[in-house]
C-alpha atoms as a PDB file:
ATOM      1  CA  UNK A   1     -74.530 112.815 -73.170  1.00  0.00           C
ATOM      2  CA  UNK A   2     -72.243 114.554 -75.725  1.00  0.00           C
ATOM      3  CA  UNK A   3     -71.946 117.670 -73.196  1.00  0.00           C
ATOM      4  CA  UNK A   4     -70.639 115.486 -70.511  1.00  0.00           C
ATOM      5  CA  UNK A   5     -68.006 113.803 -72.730  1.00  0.00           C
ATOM      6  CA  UNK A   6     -66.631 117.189 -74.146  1.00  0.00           C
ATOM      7  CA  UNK A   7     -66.878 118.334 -70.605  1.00  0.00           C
ATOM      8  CA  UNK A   8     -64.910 115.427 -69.193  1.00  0.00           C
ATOM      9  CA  UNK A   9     -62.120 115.525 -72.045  1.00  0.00           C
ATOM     10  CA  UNK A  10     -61.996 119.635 -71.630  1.00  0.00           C
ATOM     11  CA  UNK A  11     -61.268 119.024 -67.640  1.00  0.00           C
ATOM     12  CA  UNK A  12     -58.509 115.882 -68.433  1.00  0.00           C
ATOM     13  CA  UNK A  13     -57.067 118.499 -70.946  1.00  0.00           C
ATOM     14  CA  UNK A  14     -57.223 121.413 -68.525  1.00  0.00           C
ATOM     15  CA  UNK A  15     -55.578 119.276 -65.541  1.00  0.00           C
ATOM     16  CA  UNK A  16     -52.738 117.205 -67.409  1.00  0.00           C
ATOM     17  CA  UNK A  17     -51.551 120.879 -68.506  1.00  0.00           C
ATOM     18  CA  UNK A  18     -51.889 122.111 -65.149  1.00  0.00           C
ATOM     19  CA  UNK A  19     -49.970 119.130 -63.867  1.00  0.00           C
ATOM     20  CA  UNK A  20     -47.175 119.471 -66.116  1.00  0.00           C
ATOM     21  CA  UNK A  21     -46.170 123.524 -66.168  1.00  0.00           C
ATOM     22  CA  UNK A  22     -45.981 123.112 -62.189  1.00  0.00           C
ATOM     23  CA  UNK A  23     -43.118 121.232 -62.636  1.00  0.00           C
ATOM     24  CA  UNK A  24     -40.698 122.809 -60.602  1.00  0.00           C
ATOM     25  CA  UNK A  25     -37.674 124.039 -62.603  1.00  0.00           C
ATOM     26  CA  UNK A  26     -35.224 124.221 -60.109  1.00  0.00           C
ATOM     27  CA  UNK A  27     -35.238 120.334 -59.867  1.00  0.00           C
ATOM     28  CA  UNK A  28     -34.715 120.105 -63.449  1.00  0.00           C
ATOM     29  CA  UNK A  29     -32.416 120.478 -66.379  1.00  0.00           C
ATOM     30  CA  UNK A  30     -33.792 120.865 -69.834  1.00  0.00           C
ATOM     31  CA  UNK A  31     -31.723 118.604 -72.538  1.00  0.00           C
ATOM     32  CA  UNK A  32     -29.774 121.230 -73.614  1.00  0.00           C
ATOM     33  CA  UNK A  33     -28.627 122.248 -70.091  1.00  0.00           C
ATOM     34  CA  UNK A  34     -28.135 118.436 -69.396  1.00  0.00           C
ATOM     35  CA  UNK A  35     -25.799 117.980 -72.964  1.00  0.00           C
ATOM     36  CA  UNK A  36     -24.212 121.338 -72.300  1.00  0.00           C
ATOM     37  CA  UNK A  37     -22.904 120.003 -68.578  1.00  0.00           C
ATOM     38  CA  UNK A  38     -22.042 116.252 -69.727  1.00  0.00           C
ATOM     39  CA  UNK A  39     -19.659 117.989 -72.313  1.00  0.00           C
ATOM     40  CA  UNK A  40     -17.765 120.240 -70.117  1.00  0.00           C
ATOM     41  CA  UNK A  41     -18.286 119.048 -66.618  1.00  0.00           C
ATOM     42  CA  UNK A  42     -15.621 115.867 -66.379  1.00  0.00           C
ATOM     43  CA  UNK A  43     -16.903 114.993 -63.019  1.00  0.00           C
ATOM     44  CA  UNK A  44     -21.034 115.377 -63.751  1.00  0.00           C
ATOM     45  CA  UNK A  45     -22.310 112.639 -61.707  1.00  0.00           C
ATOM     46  CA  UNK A  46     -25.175 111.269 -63.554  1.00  0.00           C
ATOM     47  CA  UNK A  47     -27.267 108.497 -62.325  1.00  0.00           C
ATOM     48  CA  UNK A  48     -29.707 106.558 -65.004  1.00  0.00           C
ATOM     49  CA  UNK A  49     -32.456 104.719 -62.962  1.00  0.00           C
ATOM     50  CA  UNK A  50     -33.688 103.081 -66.469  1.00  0.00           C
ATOM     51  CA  UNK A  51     -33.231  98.759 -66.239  1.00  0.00           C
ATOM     52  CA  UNK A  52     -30.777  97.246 -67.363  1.00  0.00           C
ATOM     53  CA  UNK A  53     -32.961  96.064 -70.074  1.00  0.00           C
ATOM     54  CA  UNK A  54     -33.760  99.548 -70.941  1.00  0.00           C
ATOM     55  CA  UNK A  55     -29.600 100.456 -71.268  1.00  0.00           C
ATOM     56  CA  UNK A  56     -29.359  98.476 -74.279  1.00  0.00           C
ATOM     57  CA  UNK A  57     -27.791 100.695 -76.875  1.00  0.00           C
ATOM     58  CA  UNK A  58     -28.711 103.646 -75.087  1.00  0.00           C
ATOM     59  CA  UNK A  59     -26.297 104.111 -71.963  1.00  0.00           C
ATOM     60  CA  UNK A  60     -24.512 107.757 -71.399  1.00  0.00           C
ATOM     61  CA  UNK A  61     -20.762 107.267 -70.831  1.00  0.00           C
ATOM     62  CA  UNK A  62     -19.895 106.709 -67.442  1.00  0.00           C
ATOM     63  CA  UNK A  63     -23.376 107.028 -66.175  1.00  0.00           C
ATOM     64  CA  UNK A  64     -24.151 105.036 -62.685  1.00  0.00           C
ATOM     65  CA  UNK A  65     -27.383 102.294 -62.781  1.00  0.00           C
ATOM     66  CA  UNK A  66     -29.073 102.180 -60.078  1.00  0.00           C
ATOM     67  CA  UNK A  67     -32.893 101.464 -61.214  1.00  0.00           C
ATOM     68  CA  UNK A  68     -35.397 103.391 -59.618  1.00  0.00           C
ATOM     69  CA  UNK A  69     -37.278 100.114 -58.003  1.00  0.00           C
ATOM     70  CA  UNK A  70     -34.009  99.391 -55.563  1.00  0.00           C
ATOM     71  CA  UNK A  71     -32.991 102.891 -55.290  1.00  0.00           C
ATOM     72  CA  UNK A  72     -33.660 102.918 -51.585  1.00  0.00           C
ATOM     73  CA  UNK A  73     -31.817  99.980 -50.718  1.00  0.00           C
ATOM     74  CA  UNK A  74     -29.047 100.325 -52.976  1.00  0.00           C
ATOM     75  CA  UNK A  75     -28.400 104.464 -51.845  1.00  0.00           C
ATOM     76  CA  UNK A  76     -25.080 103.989 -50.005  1.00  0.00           C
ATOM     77  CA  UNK A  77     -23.262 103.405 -53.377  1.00  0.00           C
ATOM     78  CA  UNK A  78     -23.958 107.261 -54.009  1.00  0.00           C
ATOM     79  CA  UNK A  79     -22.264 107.848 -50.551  1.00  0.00           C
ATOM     80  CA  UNK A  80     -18.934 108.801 -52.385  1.00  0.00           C
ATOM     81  CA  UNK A  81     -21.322 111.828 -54.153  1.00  0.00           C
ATOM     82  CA  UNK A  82     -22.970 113.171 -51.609  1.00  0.00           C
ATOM     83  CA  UNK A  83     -21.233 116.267 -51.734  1.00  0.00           C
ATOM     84  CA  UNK A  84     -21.949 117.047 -55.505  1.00  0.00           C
ATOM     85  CA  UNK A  85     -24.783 117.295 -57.633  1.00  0.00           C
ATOM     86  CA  UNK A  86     -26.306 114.285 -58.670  1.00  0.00           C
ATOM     87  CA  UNK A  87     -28.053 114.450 -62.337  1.00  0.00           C
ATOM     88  CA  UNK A  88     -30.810 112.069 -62.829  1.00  0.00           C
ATOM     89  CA  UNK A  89     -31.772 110.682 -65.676  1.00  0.00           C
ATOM     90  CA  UNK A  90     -35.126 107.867 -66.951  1.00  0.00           C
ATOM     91  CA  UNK A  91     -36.580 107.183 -70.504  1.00  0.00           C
ATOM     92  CA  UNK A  92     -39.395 110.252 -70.040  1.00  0.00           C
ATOM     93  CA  UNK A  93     -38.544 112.187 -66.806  1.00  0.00           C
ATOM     94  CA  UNK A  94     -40.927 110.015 -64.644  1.00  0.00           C
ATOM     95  CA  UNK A  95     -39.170 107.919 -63.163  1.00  0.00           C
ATOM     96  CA  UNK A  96     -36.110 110.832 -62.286  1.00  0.00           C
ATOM     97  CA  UNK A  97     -38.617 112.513 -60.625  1.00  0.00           C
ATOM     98  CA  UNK A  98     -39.548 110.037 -58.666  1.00  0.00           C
ATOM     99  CA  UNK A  99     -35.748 109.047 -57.702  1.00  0.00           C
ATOM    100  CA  UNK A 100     -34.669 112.954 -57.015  1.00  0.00           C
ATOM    101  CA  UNK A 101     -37.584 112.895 -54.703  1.00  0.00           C
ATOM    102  CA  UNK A 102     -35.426 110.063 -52.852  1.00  0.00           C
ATOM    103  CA  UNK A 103     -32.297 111.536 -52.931  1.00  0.00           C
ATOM    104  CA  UNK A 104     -33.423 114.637 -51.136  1.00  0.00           C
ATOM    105  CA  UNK A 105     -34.821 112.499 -49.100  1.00  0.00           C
ATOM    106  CA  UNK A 106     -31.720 111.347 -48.086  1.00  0.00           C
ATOM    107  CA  UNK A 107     -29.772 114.291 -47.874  1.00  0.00           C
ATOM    108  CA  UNK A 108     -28.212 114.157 -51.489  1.00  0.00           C
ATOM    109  CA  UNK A 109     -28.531 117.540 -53.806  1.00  0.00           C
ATOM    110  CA  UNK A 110     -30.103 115.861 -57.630  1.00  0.00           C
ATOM    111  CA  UNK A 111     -31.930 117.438 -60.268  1.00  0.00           C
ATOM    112  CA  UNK A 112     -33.853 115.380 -63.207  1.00  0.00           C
ATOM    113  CA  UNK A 113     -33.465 115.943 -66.805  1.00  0.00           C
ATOM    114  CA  UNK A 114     -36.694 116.919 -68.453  1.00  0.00           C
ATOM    115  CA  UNK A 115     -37.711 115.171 -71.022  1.00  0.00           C
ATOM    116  CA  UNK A 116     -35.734 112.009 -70.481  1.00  0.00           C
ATOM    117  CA  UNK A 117     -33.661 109.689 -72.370  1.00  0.00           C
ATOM    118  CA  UNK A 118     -36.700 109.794 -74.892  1.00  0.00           C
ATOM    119  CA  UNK A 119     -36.107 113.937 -75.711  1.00  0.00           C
ATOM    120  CA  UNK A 120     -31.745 113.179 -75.653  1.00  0.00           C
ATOM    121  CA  UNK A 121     -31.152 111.269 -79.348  1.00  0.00           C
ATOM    122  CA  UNK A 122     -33.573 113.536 -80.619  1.00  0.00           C
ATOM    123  CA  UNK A 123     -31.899 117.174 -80.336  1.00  0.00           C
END
């Protein structure tokens, strides 16, 4: 019984790190690519999908909200960006995923920030 337990925690182990270096990069921005762009690029579009609830005391300057839930039906307020690179942003880099996935989807060029809003007050 004790084999199969080590056996099932060695496979979760194996496939969550699988999982997480096939990331693909070119989708992404780590936080110090994101905080190196929202200081010297004045017109970064960045789009938090986070709640409103989840803003509280923790909103980047200028950022659009646009929660990831109504994404779809609210996309045509990104029309005016859908030239430029939309930079997505969520608490852990889930949910930005999840909403660049829709974007492309749509025609508009986004990239997620890795690590979220979680990784940002921290370096």
């Amino acid at each position: 019984m004790n084999q199969i337990k080590i056996f099932i925690i060695t496979a979760f182990v194996v496939l969550s790190t699988i999982g997480c270096a096939q990331q693909d990069q070119s989708k992404s921005y780590t936080m110090d690519q994101f905080k190196e762009k929202l200081k010297n690029d004045k017109e970064l579009i960045v789009l938090d999908v986070r709640t409103p609830e989840e803003l509280a005391g923790s909103k980047i300057e200028n950022a659009i909200n646009i929660p990831v839930q109504v994404l779809e039906q609210r996309i045509s307020e990104l029309k005016p960006y859908k030239n430029k690179e939309i930079v997505v942003i969520c608490k852990t880099q889930n949910r930005s995923a999840v909403a660049v996935d829709i974007l492309e989807k749509n025609g508009y060029k986004a990239k997620n920030v890795l690590g979220g809003m979680s990784v940002f007050y921290q370096k």
